[in-house]
N, C-alpha and C. Protein backbone atom coordinates (compact mmCIF):
# COMPACT_ATOMS: atom_id res chain seq x y z
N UNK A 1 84.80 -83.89 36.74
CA UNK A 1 83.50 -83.42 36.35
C UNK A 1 83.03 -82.27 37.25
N UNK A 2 83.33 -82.59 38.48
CA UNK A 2 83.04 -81.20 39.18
C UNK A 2 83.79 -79.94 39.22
N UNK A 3 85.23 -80.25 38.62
CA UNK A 3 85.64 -79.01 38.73
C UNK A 3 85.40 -78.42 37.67
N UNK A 4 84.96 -78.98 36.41
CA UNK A 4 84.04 -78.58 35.28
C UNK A 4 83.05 -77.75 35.50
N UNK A 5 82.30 -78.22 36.29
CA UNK A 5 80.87 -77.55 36.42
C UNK A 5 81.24 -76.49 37.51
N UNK A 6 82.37 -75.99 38.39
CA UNK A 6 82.86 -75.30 38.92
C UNK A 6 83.03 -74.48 38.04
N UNK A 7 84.29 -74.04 37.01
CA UNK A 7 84.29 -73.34 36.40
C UNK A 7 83.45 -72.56 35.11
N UNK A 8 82.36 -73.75 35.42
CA UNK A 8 80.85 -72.84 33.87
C UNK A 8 80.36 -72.48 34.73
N UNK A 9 80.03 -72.94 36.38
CA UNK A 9 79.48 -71.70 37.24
C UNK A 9 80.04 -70.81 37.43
N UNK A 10 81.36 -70.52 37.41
CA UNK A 10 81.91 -69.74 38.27
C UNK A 10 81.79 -68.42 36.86
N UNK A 11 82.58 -68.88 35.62
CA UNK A 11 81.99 -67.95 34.70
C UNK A 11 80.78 -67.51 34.33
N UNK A 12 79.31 -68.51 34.74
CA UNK A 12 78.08 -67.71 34.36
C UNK A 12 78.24 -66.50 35.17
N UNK A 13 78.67 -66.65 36.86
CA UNK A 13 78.50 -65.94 37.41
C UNK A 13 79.17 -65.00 37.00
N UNK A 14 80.39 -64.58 36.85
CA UNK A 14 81.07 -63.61 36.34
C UNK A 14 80.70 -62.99 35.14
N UNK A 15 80.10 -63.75 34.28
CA UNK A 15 78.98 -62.66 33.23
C UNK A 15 77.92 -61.84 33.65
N UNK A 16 77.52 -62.30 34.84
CA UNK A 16 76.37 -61.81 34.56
C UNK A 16 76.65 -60.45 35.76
N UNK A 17 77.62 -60.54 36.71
CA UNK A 17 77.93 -59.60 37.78
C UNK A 17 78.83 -58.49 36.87
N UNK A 18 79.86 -58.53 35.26
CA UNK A 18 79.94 -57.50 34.74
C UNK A 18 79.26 -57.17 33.70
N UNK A 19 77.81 -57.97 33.43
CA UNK A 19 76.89 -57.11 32.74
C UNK A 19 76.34 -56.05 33.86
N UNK A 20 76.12 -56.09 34.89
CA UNK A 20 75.59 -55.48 36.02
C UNK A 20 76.11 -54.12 35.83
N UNK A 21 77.54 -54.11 35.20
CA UNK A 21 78.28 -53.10 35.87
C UNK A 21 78.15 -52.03 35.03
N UNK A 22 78.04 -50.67 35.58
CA UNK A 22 77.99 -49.03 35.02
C UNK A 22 78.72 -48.31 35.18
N UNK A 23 79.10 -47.84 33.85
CA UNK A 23 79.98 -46.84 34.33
C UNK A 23 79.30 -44.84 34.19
N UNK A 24 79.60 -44.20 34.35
CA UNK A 24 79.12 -43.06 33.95
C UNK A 24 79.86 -41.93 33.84
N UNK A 25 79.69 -41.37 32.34
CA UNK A 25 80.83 -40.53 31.97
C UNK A 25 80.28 -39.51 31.88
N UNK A 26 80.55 -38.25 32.92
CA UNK A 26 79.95 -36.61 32.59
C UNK A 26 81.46 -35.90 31.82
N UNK A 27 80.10 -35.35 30.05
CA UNK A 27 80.47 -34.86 29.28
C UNK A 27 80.37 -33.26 29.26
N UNK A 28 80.93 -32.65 28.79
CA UNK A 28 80.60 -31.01 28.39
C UNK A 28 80.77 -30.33 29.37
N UNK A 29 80.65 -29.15 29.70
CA UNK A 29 80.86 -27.66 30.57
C UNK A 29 80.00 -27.81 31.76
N UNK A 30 80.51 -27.91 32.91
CA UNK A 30 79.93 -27.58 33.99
C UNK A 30 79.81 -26.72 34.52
N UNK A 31 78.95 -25.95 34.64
CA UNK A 31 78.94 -24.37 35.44
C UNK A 31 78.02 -24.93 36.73
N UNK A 32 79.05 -24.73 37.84
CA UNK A 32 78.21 -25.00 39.05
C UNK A 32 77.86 -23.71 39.74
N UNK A 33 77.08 -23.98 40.93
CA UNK A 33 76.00 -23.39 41.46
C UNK A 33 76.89 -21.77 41.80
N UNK A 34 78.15 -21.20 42.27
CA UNK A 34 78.37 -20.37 42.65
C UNK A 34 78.33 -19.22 41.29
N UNK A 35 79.14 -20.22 40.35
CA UNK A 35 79.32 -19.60 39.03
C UNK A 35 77.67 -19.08 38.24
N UNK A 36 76.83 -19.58 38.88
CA UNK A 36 75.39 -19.61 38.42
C UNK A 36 75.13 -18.02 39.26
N UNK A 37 75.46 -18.47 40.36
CA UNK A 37 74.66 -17.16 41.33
C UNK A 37 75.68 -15.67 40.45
N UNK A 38 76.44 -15.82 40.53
CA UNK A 38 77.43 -15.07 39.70
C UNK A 38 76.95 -13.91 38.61
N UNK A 39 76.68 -15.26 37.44
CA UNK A 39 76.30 -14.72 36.39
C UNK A 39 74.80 -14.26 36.49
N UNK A 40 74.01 -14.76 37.52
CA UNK A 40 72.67 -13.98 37.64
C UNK A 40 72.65 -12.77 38.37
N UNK A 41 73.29 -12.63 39.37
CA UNK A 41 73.47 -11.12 40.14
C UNK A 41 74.18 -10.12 39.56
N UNK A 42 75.20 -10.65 39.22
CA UNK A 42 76.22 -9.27 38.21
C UNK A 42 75.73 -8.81 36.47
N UNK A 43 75.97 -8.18 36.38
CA UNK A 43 76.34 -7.92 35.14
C UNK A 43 77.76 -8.04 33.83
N UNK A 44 78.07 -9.46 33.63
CA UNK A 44 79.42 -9.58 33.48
C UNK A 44 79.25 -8.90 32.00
N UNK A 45 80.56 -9.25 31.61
CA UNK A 45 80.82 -9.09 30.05
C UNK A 45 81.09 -10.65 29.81
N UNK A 46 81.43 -11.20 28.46
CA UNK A 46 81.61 -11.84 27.89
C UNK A 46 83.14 -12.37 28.07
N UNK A 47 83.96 -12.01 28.16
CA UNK A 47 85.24 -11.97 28.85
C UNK A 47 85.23 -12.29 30.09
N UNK A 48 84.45 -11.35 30.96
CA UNK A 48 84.79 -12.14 32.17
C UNK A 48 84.39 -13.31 32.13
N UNK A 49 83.14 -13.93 31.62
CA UNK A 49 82.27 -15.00 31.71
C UNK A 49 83.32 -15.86 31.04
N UNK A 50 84.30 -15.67 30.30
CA UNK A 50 84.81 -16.82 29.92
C UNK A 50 85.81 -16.96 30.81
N UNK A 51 86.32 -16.07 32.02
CA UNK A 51 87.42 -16.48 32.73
C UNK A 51 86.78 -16.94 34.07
N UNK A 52 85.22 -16.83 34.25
CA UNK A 52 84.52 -17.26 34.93
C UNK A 52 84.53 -19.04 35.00
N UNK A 53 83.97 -19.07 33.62
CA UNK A 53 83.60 -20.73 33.65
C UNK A 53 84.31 -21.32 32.47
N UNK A 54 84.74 -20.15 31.56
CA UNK A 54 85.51 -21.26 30.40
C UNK A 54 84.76 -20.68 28.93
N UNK A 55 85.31 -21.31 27.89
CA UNK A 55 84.56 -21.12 26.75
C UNK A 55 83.03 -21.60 26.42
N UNK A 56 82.54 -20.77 25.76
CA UNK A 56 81.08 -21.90 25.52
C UNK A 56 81.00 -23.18 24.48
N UNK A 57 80.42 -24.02 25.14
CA UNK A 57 80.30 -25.92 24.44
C UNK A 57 79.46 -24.72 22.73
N UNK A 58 78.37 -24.29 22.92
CA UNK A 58 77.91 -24.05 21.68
C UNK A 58 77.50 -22.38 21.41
N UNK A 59 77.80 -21.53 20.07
CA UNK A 59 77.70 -20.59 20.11
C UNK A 59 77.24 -20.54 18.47
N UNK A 60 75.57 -20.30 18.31
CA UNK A 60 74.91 -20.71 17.44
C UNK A 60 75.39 -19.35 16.04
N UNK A 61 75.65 -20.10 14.96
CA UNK A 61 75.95 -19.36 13.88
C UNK A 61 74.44 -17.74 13.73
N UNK A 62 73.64 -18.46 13.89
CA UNK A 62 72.38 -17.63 13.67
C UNK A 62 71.81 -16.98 14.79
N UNK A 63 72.76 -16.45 16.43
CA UNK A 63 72.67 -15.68 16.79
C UNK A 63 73.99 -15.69 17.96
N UNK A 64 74.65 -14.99 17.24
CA UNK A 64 75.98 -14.95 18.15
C UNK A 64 76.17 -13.91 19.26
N UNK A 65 74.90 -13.50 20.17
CA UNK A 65 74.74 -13.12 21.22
C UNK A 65 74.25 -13.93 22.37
N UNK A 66 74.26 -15.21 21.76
CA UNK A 66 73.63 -16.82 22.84
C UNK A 66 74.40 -17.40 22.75
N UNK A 67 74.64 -17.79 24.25
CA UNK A 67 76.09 -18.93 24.58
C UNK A 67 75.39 -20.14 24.99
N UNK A 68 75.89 -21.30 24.77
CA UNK A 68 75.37 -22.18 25.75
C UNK A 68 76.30 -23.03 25.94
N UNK A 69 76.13 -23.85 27.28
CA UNK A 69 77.42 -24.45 27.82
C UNK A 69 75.80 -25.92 28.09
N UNK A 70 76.65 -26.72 27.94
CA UNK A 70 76.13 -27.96 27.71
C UNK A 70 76.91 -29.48 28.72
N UNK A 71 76.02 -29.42 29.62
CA UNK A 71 76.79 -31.32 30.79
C UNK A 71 75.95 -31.94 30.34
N UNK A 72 76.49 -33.08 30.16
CA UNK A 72 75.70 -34.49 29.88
C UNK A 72 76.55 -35.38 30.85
N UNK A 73 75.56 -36.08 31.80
CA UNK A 73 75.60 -37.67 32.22
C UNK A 73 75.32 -38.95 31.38
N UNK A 74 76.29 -39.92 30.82
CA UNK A 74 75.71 -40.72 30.08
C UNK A 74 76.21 -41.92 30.76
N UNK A 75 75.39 -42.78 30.76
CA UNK A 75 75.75 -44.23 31.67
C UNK A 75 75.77 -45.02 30.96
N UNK A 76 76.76 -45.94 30.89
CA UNK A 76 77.01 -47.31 29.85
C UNK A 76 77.36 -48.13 30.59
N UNK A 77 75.97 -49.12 30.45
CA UNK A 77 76.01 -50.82 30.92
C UNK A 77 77.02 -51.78 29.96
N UNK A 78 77.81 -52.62 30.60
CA UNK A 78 78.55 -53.75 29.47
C UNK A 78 77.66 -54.27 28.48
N UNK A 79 77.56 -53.99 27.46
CA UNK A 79 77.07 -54.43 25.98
C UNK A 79 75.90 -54.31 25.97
N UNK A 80 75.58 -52.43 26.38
CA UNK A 80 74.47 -51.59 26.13
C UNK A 80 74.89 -50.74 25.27
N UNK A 81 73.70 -50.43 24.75
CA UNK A 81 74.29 -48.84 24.06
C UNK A 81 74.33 -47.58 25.35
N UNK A 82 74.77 -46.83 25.20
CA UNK A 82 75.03 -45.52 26.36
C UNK A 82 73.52 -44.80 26.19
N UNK A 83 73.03 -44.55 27.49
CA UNK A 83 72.21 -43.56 27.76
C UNK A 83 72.09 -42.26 28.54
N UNK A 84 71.28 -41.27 28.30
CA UNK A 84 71.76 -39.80 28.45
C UNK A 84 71.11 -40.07 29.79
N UNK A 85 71.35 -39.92 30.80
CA UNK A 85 70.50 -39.49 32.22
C UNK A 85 70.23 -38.47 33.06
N UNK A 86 71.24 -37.04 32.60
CA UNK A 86 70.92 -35.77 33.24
C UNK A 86 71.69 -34.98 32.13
N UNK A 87 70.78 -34.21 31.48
CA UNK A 87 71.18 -33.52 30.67
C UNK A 87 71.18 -32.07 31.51
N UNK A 88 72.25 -30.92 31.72
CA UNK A 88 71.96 -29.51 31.95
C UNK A 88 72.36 -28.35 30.99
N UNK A 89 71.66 -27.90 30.71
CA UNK A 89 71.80 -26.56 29.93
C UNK A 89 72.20 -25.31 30.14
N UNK A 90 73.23 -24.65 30.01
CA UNK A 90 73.30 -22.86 30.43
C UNK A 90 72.65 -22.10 29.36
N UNK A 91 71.98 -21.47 29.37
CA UNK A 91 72.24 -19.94 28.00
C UNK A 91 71.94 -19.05 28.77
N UNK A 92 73.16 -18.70 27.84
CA UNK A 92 73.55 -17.16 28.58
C UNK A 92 72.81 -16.14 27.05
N UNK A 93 72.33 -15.10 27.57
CA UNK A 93 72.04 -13.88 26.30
C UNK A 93 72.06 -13.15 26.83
N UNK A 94 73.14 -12.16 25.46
CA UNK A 94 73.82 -11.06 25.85
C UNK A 94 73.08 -9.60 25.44
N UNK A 95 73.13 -8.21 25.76
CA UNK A 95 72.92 -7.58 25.37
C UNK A 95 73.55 -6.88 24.20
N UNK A 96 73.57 -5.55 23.11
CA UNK A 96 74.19 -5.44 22.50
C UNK A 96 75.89 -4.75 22.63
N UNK A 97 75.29 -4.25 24.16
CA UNK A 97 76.70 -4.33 24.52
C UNK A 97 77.70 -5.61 25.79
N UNK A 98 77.54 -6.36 24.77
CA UNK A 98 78.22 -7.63 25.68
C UNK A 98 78.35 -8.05 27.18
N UNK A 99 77.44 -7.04 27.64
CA UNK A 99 77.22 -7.90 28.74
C UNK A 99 75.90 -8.22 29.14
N UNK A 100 75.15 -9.52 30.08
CA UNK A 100 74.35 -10.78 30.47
C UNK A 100 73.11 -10.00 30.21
N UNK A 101 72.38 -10.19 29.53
CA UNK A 101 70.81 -10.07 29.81
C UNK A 101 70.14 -10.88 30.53
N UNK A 102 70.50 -12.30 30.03
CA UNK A 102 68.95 -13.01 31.00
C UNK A 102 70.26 -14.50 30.78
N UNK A 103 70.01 -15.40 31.60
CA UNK A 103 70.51 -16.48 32.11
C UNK A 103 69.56 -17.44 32.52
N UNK A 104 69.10 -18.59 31.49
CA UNK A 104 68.62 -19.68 31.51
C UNK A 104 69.25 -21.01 31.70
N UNK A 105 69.02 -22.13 32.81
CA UNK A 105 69.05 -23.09 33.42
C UNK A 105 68.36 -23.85 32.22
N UNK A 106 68.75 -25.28 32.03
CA UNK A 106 67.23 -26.28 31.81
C UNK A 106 67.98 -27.36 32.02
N UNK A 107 67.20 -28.06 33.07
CA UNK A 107 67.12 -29.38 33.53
C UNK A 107 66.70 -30.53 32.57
N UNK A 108 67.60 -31.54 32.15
CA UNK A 108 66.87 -32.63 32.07
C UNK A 108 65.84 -32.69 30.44
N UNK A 109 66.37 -31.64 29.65
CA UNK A 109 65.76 -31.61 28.09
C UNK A 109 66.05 -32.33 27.48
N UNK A 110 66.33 -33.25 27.73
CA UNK A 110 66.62 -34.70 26.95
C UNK A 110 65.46 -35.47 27.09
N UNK A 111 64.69 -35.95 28.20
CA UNK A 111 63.68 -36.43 28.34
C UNK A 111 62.95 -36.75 27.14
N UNK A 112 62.13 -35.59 26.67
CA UNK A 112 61.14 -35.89 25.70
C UNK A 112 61.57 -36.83 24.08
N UNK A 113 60.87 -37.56 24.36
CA UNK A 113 61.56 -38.39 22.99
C UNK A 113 61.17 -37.85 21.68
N UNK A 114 61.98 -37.58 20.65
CA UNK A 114 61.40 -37.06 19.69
C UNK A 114 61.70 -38.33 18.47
N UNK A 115 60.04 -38.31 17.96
CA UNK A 115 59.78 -39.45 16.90
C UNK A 115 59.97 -38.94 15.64
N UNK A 116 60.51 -40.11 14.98
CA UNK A 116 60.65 -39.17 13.43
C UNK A 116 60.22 -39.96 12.08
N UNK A 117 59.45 -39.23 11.61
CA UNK A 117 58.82 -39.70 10.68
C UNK A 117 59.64 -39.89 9.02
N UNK A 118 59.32 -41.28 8.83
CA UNK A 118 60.40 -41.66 7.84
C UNK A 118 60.10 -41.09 6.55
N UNK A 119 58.87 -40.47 6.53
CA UNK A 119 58.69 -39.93 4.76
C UNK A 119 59.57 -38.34 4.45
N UNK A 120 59.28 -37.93 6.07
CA UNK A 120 59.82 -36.12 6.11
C UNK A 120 60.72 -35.93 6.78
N UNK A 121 61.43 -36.98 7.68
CA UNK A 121 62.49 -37.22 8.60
C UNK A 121 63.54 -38.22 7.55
N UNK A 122 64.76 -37.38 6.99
CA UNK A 122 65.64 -38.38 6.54
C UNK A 122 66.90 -38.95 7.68
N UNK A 123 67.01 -40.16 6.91
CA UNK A 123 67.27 -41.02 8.38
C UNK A 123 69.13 -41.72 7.24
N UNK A 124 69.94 -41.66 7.99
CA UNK A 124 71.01 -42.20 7.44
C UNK A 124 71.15 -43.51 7.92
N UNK A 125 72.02 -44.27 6.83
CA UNK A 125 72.00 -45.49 7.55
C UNK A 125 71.29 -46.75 6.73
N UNK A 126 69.81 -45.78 6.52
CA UNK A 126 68.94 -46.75 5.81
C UNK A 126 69.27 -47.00 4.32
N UNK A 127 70.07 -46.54 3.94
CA UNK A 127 69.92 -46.35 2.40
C UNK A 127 70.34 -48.08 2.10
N UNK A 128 69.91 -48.24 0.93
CA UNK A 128 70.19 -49.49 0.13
C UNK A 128 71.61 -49.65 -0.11
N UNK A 129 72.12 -50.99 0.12
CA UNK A 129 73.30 -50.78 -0.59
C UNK A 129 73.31 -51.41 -1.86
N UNK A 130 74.94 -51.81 -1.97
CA UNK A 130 75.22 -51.59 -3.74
C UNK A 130 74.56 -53.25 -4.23
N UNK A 131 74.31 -54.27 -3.10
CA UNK A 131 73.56 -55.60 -3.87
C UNK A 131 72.54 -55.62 -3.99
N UNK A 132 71.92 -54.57 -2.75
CA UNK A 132 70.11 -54.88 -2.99
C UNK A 132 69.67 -53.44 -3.82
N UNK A 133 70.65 -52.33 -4.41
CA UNK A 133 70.35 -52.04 -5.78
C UNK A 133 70.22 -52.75 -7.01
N UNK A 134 71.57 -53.37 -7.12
CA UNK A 134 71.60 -54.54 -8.11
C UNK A 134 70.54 -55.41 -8.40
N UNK A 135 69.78 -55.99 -7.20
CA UNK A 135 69.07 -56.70 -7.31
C UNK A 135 67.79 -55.86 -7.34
N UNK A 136 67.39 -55.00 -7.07
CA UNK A 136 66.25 -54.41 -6.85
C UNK A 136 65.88 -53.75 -8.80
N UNK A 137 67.18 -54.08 -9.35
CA UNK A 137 66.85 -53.15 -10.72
C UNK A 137 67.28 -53.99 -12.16
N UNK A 138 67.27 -54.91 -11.73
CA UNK A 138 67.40 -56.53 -12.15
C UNK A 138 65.82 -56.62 -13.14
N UNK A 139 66.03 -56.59 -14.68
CA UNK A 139 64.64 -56.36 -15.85
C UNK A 139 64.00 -54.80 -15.27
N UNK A 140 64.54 -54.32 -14.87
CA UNK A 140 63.76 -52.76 -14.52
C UNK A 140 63.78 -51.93 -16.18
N UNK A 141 65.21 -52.03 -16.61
CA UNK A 141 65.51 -51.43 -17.55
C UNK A 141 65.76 -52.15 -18.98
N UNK A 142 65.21 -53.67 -19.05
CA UNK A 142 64.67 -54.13 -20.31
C UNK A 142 62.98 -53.66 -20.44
N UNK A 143 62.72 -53.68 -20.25
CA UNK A 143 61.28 -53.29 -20.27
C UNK A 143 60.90 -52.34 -21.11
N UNK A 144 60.23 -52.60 -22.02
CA UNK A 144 59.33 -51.51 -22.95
C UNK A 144 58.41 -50.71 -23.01
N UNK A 145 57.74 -49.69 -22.40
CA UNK A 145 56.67 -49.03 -22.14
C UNK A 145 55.98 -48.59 -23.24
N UNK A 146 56.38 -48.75 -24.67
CA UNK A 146 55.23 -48.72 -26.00
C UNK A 146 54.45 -50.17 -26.22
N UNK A 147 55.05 -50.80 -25.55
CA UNK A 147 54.44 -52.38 -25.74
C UNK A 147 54.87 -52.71 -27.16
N UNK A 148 55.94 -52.26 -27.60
CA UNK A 148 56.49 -53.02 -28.66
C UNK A 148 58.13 -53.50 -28.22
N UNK A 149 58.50 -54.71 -29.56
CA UNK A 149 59.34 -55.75 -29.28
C UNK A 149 60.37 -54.98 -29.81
N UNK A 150 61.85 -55.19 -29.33
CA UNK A 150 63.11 -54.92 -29.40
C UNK A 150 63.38 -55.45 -30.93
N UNK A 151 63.74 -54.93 -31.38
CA UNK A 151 64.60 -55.22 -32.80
C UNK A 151 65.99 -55.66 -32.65
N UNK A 152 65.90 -56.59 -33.12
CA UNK A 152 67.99 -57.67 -33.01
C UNK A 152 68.10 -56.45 -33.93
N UNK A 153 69.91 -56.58 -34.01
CA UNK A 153 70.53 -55.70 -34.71
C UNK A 153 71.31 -57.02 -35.45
């Protein structure tokens, strides 16, 4: 009996010391601090900048003179969902002749939570599926809207 109750202690304990546990995975392009001073003092081109720090994480269809390089910290507890904890941002914008105009930093733009409203915000996921259609349309389409009766054939 005691070595019973030995081993349901010994496993509570061991649940609950690797729920404890975190791991943390940094995602996306890191441009560190030298590569920063870099691209703010010089005037590169676009070329160099990619043999500088690499390709850019995102290079927006609707203005392909903005680079942005994108790190994410995300930390995942045992049988959590993952959360973002240091988000950093580069954009780079270029002039029309390919090289740096202005070089923006942003710290931490993940923060603000953005709420979304379910009438103007479509949301995947939610949709009905194929039983609680079935059931949802169940006499929908016997129904008569002249208020007259069906004729047998």
């Amino acid at each position: 009996m005691k070595t019973r109750l030995f081993y349901l202690l010994s496993f509570f304990v061991l649940v609950v010391l690797l729920g404890g546990c975190q791991t943390i995975d940094i995602r996306g392009q890191y441009v560190d601090e030298d590569s920063l001073a870099k691209l703010e003092t010089k005037s590169l081109t676009q070329a160099e900048i990619i043999e500088l720090i690499g390709t850019p994480t995102v290079v927006p269809d609707y203005s392909k003179d903005t680079w942005y390089y994108i790190q994410r910290s995300i930390a995942r507890r045992a049988w959590a969902s993952p959360k973002v904890i240091e988000q950093r941002i580069v954009k780079i914008i270029f002039n029309k002749d390919d090289s740096v105009r202005e070089v923006i930093v942003l710290n931490d733009s993940h923060i603000s939570e953005i709420e979304t409203i379910s009438e103007y915000t479509k949301t995947y996921g939610t949709e009905k599926n194929g039983l609680q259609k079935f059931i949802g349309n169940i006499g929908r389409y016997n129904k008569l809207t002249d208020g007259k009766k069906r004729k047998s054939k």
